[in-house]
N, C-alpha and C. Protein backbone atom coordinates (compact mmCIF):
# COMPACT_ATOMS: atom_id res chain seq x y z
N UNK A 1 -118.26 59.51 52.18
CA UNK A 1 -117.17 58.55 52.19
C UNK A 1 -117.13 57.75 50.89
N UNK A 2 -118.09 57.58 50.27
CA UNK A 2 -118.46 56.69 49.31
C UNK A 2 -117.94 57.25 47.92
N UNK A 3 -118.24 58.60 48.16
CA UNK A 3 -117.80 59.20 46.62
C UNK A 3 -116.62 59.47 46.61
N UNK A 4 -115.79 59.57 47.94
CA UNK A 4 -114.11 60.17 48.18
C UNK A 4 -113.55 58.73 48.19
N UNK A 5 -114.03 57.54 47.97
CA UNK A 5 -113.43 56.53 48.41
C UNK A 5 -113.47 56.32 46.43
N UNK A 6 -114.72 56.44 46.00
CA UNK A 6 -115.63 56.16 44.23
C UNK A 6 -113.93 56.95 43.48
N UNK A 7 -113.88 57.75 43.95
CA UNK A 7 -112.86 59.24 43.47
C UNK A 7 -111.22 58.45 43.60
N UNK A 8 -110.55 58.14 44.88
CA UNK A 8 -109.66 57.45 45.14
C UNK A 8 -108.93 56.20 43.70
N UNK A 9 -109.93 55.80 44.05
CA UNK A 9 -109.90 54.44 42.99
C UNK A 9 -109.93 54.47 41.80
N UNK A 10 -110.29 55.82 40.92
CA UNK A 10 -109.94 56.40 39.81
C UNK A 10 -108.86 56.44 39.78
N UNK A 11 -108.04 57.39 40.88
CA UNK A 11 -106.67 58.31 41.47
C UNK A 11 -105.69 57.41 41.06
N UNK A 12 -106.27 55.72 41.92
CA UNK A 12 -105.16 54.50 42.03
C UNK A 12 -104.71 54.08 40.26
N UNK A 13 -106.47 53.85 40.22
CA UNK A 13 -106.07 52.75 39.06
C UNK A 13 -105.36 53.63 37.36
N UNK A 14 -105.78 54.83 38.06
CA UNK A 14 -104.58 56.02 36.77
C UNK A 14 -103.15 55.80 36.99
N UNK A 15 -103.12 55.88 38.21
CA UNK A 15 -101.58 56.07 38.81
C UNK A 15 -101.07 54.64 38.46
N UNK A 16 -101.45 53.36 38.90
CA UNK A 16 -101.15 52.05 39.01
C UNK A 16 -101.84 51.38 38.00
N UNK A 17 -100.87 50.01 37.58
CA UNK A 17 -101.83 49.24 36.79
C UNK A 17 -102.08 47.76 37.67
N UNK A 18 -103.34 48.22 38.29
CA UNK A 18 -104.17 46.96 38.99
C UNK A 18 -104.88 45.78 38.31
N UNK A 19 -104.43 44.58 38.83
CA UNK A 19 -105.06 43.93 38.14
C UNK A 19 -106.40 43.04 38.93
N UNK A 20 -106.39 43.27 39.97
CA UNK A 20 -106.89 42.04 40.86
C UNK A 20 -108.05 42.83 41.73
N UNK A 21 -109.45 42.83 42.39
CA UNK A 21 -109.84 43.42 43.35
C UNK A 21 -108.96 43.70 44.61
N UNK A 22 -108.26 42.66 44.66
CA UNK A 22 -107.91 42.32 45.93
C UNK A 22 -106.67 43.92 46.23
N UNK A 23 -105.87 43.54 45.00
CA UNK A 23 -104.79 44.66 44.97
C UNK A 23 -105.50 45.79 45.20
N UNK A 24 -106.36 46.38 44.28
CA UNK A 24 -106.92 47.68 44.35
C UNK A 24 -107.41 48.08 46.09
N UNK A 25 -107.96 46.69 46.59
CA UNK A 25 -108.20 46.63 48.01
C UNK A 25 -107.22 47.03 49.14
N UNK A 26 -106.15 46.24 48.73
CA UNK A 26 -105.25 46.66 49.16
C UNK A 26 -104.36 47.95 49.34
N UNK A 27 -104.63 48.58 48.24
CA UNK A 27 -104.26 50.12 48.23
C UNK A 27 -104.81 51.17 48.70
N UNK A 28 -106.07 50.95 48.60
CA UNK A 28 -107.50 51.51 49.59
C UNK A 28 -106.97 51.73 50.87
N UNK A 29 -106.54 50.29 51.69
CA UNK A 29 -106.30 50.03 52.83
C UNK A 29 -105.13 51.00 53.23
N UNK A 30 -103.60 50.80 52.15
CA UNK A 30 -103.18 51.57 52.31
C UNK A 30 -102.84 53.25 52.26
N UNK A 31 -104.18 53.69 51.67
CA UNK A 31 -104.60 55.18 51.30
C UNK A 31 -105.57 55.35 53.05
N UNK A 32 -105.52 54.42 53.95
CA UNK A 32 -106.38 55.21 54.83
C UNK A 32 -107.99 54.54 54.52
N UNK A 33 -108.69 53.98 53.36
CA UNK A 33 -109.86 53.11 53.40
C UNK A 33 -109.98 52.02 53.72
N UNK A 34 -110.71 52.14 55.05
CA UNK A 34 -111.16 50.84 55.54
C UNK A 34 -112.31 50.05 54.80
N UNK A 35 -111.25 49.05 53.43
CA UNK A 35 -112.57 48.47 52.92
C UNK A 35 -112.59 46.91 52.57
N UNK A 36 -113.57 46.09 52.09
CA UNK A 36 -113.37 44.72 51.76
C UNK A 36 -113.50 44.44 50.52
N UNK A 37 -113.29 42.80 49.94
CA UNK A 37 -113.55 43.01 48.70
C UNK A 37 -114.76 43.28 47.91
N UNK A 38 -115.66 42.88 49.12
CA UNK A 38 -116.99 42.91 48.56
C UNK A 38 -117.32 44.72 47.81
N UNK A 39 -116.77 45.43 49.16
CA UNK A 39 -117.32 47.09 48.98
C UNK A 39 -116.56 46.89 47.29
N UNK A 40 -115.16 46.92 47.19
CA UNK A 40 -114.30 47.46 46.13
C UNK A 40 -115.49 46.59 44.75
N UNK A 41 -115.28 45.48 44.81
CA UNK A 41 -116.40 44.54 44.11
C UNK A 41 -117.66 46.16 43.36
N UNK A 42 -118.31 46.09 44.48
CA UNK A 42 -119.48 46.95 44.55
C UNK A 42 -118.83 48.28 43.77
N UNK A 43 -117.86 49.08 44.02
CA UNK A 43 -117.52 50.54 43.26
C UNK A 43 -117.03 50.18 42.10
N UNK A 44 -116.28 48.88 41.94
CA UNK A 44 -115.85 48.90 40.44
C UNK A 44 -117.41 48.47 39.05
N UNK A 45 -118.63 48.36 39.92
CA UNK A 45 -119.70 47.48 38.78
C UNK A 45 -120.08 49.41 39.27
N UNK A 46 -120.23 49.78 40.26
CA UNK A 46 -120.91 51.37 40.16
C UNK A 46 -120.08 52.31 38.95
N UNK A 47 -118.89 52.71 39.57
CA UNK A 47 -117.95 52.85 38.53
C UNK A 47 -117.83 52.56 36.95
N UNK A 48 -118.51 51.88 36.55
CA UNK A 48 -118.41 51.13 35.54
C UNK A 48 -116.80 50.66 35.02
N UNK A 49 -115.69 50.54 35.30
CA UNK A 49 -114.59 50.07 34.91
C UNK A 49 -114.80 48.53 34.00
N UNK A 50 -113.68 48.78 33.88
CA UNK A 50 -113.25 47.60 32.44
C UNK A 50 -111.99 47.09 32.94
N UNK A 51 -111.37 45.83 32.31
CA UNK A 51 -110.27 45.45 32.71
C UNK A 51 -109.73 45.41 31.09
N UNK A 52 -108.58 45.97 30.90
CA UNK A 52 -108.09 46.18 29.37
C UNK A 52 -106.76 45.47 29.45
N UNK A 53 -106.26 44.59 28.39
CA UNK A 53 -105.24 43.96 28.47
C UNK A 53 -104.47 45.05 27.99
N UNK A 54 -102.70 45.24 28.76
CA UNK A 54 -102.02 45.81 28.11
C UNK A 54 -100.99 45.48 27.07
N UNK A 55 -100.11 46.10 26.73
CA UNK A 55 -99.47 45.32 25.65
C UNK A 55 -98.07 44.68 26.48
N UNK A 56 -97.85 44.82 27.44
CA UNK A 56 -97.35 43.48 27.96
C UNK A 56 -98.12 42.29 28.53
N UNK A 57 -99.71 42.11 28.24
CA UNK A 57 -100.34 41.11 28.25
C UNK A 57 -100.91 40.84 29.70
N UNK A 58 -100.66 42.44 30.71
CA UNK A 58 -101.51 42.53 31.65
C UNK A 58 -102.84 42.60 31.33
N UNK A 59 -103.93 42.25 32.25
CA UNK A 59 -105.17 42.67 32.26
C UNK A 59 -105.23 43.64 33.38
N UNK A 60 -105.63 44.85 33.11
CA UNK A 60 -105.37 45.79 34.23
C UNK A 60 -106.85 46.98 34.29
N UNK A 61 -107.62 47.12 35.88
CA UNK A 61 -108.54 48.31 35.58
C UNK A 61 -108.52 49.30 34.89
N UNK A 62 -109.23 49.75 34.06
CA UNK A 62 -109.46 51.27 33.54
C UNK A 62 -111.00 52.29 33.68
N UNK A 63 -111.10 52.75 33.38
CA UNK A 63 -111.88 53.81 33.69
C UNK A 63 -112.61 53.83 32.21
N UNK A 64 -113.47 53.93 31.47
CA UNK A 64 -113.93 54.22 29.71
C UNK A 64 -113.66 55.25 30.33
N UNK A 65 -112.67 56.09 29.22
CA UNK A 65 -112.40 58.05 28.90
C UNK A 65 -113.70 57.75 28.10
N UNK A 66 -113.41 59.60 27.62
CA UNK A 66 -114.22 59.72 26.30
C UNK A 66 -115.47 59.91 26.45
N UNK A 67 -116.13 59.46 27.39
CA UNK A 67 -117.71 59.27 27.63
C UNK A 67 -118.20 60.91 27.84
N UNK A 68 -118.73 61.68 26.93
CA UNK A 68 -119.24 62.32 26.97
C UNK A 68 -120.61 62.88 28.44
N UNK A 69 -121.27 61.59 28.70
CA UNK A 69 -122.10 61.08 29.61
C UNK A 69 -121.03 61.91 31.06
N UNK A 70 -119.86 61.46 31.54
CA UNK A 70 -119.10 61.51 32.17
C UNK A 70 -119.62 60.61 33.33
N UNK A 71 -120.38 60.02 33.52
CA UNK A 71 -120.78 59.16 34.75
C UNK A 71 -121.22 60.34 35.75
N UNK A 72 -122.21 59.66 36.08
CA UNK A 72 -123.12 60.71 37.22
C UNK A 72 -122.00 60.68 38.58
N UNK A 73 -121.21 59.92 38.89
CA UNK A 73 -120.61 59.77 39.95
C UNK A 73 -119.52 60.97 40.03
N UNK A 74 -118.81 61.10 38.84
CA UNK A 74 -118.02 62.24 38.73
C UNK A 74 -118.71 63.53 38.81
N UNK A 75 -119.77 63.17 38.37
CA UNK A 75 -120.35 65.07 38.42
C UNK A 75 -121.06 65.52 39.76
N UNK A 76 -121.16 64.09 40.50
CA UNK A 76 -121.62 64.55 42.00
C UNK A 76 -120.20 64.79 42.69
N UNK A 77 -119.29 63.73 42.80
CA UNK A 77 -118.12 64.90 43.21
C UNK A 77 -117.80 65.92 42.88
N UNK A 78 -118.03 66.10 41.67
CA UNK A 78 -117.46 67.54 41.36
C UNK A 78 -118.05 68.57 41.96
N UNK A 79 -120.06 68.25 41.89
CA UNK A 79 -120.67 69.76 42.50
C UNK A 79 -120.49 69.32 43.74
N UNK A 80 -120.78 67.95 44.82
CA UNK A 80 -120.47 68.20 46.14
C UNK A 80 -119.17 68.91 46.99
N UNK A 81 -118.04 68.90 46.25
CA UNK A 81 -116.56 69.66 46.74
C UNK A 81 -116.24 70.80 46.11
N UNK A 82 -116.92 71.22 44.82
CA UNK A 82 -116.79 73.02 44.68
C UNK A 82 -117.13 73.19 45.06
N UNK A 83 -116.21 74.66 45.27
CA UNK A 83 -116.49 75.67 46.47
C UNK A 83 -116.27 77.10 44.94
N UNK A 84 -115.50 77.47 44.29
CA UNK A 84 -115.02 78.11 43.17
C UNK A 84 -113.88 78.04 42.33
N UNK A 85 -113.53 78.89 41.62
CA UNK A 85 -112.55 78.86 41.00
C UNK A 85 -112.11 79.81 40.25
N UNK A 86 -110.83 80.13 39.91
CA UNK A 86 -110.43 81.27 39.21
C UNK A 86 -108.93 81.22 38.48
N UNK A 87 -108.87 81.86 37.62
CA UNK A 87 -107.40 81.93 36.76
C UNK A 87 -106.30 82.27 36.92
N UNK A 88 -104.95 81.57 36.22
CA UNK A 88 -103.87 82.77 36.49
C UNK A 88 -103.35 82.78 35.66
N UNK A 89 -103.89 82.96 34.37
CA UNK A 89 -103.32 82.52 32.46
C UNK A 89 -103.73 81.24 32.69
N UNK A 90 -102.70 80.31 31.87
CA UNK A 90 -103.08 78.98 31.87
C UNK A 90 -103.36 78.36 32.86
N UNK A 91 -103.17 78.67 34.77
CA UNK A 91 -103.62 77.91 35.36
C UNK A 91 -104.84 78.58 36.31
N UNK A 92 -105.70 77.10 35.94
CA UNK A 92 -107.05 77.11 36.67
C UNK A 92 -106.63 76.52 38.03
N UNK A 93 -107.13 77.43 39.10
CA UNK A 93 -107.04 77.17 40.88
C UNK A 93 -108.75 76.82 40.95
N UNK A 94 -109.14 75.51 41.57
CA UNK A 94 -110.34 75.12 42.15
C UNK A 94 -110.61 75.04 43.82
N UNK A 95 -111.20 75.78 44.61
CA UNK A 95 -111.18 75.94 45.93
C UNK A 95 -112.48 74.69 45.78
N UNK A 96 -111.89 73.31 46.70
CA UNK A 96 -112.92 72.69 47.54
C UNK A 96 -113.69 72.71 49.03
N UNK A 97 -114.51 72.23 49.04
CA UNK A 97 -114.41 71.54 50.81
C UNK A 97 -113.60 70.91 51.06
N UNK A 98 -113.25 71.22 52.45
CA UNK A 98 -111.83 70.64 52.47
C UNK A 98 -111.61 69.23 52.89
N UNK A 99 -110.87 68.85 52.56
CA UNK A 99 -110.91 67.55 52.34
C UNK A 99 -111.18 67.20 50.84
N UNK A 100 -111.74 67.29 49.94
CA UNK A 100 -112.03 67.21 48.67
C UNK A 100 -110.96 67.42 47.66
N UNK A 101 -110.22 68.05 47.93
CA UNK A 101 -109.60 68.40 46.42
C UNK A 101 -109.11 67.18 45.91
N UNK A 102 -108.33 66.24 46.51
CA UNK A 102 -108.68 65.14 45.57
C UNK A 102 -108.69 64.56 44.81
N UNK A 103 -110.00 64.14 45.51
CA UNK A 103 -111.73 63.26 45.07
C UNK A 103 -111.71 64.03 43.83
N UNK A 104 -112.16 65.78 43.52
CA UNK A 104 -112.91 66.48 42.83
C UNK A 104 -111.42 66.35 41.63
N UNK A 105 -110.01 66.28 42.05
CA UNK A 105 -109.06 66.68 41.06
C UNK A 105 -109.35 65.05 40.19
N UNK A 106 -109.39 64.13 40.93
CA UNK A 106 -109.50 62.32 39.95
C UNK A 106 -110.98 62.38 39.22
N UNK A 107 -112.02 63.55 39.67
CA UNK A 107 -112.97 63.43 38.78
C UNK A 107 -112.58 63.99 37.97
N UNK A 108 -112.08 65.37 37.78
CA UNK A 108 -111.96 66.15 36.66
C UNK A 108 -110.84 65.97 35.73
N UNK A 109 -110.07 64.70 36.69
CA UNK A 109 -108.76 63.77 35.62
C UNK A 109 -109.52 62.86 34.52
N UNK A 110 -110.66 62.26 35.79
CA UNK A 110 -111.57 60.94 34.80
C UNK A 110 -112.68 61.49 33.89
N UNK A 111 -112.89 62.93 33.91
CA UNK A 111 -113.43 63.63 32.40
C UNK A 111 -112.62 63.80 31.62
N UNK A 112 -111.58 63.89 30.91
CA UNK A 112 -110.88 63.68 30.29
C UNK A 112 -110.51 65.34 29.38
N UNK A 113 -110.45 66.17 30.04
CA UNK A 113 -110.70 67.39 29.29
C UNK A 113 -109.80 67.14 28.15
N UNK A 114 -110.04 67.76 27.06
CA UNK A 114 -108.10 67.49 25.81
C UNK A 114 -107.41 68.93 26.38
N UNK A 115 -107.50 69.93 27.28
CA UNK A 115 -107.44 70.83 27.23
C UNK A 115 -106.22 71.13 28.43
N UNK A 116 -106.84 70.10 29.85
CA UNK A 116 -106.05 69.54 30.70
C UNK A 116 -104.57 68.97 30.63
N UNK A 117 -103.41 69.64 31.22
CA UNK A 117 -102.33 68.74 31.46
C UNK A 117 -102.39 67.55 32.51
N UNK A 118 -102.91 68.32 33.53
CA UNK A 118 -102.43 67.63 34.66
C UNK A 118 -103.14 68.17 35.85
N UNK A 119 -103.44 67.26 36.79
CA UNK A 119 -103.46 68.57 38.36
C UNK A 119 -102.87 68.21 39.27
N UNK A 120 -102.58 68.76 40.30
CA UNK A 120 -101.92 69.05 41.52
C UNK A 120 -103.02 69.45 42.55
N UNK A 121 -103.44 68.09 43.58
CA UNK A 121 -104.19 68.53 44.68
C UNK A 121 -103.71 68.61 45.98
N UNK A 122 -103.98 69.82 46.80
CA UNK A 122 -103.89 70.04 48.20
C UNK A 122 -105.12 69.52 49.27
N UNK A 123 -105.47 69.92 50.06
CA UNK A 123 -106.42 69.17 51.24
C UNK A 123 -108.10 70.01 50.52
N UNK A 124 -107.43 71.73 50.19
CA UNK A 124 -108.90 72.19 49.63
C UNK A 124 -108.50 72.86 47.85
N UNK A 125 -107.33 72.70 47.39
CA UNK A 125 -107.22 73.77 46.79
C UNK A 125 -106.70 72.72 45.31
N UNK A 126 -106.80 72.96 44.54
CA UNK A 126 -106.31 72.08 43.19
C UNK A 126 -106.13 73.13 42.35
N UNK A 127 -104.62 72.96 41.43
CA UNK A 127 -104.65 73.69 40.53
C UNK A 127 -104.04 72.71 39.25
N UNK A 128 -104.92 72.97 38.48
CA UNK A 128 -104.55 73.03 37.14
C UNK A 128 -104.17 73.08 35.89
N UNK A 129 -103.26 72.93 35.53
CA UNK A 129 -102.02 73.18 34.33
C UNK A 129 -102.85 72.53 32.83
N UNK A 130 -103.26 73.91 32.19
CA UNK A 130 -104.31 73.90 30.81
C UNK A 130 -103.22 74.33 29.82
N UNK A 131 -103.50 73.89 28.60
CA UNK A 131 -102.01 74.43 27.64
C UNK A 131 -102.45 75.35 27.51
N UNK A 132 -103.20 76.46 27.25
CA UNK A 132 -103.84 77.74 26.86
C UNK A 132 -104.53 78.68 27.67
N UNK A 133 -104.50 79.79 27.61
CA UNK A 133 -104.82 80.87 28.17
C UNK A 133 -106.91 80.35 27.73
N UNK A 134 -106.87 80.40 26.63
CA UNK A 134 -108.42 80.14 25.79
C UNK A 134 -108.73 78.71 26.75
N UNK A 135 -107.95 77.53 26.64
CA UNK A 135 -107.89 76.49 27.27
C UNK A 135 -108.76 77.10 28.60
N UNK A 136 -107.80 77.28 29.14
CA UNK A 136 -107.83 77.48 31.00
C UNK A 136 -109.99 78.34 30.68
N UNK A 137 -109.86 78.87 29.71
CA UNK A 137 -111.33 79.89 29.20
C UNK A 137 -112.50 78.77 29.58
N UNK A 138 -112.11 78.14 28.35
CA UNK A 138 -112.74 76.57 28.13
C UNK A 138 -113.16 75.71 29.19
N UNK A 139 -112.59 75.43 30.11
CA UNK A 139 -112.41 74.32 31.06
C UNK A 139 -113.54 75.51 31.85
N UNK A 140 -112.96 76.40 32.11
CA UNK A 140 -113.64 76.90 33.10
C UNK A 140 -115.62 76.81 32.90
N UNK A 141 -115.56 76.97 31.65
CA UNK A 141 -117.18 77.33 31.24
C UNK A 141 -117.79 75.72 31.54
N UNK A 142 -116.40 74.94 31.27
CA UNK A 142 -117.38 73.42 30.93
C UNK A 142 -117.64 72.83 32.51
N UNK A 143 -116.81 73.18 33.71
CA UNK A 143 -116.76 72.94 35.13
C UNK A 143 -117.78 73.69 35.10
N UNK A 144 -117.88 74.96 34.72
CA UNK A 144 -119.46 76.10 35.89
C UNK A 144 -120.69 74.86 34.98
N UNK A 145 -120.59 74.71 33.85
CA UNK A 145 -121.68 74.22 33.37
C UNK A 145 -122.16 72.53 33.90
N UNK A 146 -121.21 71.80 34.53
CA UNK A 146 -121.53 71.27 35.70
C UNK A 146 -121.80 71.29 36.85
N UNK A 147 -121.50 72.29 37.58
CA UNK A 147 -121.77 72.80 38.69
C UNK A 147 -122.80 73.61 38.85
N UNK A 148 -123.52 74.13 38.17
CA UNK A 148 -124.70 74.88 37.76
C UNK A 148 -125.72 74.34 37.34
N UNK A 149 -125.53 72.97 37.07
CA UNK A 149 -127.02 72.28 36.66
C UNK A 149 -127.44 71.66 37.67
C-alpha cells in the first residue's frame, strides 16, 4: 500500500501543481487513499520532494528529476510490479501485477528516461511511447538492468 500510495503522489504532483500537504491529502483521499496529514507529511520527507517556486510565484511539490541514484523507492516499485515486457517498434508494453501498472508507470515517469514520451497505464499493462525504434532498445536494457539486480 505504501509504495502504490509513494507512486500515486508522484502521478498527482506531475499531473497537478500542489502546494499544501493538505491538498496533496486531499487528492489521495480523492484517488481512493485513506490518508492523514501526518502519513502524506511522512512520504513527502521519504520521497525526498522539494517545493519549487513557479514562475507565477507558486510554491508547488516536485520530485528532483535527473538523479541518476533514482531513489530506492522507485526501483522497488518497479521490481515489485514487473511481471515483463516487450516491443512493437517504438512502443514498449510492460505487463504488471495487477493492480500496479500505475504505481510502476509514475516510477518509470519519475526516472526521467530522455528517451520516454509518455505512458499510458491500464490495471496490469502500461505502454510506452519512446521516440525510437533504438530508443524503445535502450529503455528496455536500462528497465531489465533494474529489475535484475
Amino acid at each position: 500500500m505504501k509504495v502504490g500510495r509513494q507512486a500515486k503522489i508522484i502521478e498527482l504532483i506531475g499531473k497537478y501543481d500542489i502546494e499544501t500537504q493538505e491538498e496533496l491529502c486531499a487528492r489521495l483521499n480523492e484517488e481512493g487513499y485513506d490518508v492523514t496529514q501526518a502519513t502524506v507529511s511522512r512520504d513527502i520527507r521519504a520521497l525526498k520532494l522539494t517545493k519549487v517556486t513557479e514562475s507565477n510565484g507558486r510554491s508547488v511539490y516536485r520530485a528532483v528529476s535527473g538523479n541518476v541514484d533514482f531513489s530506492h523507492k522507485y526501483i522497488s516499485i518497479l521490481k515489485n510490479g514487473y511481471i515483463s515486457m516487450d516491443m512493437a517498434q517504438n512502443i514498449l508494453v510492460v505487463k504488471t501485477v495487477s493492480g500496479m501498472a500505475m504505481a510502476v508507470a509514475a516510477a518509470i515517469d519519475a526516472m526521467d528516461f530522455r528517451e520516454v514520451v509518455g505512458c499510458i497505464a491500464g490495471d496490469d499493462t502500461i505502454m510506452i511511447a519512446i521516440r525510437t525504434v533504438d530508443g524503445c532498445l535502450e529503455v528496455m536494457k536500462k528497465i531489465r538492468a533494474i529489475v535484475d539486480n
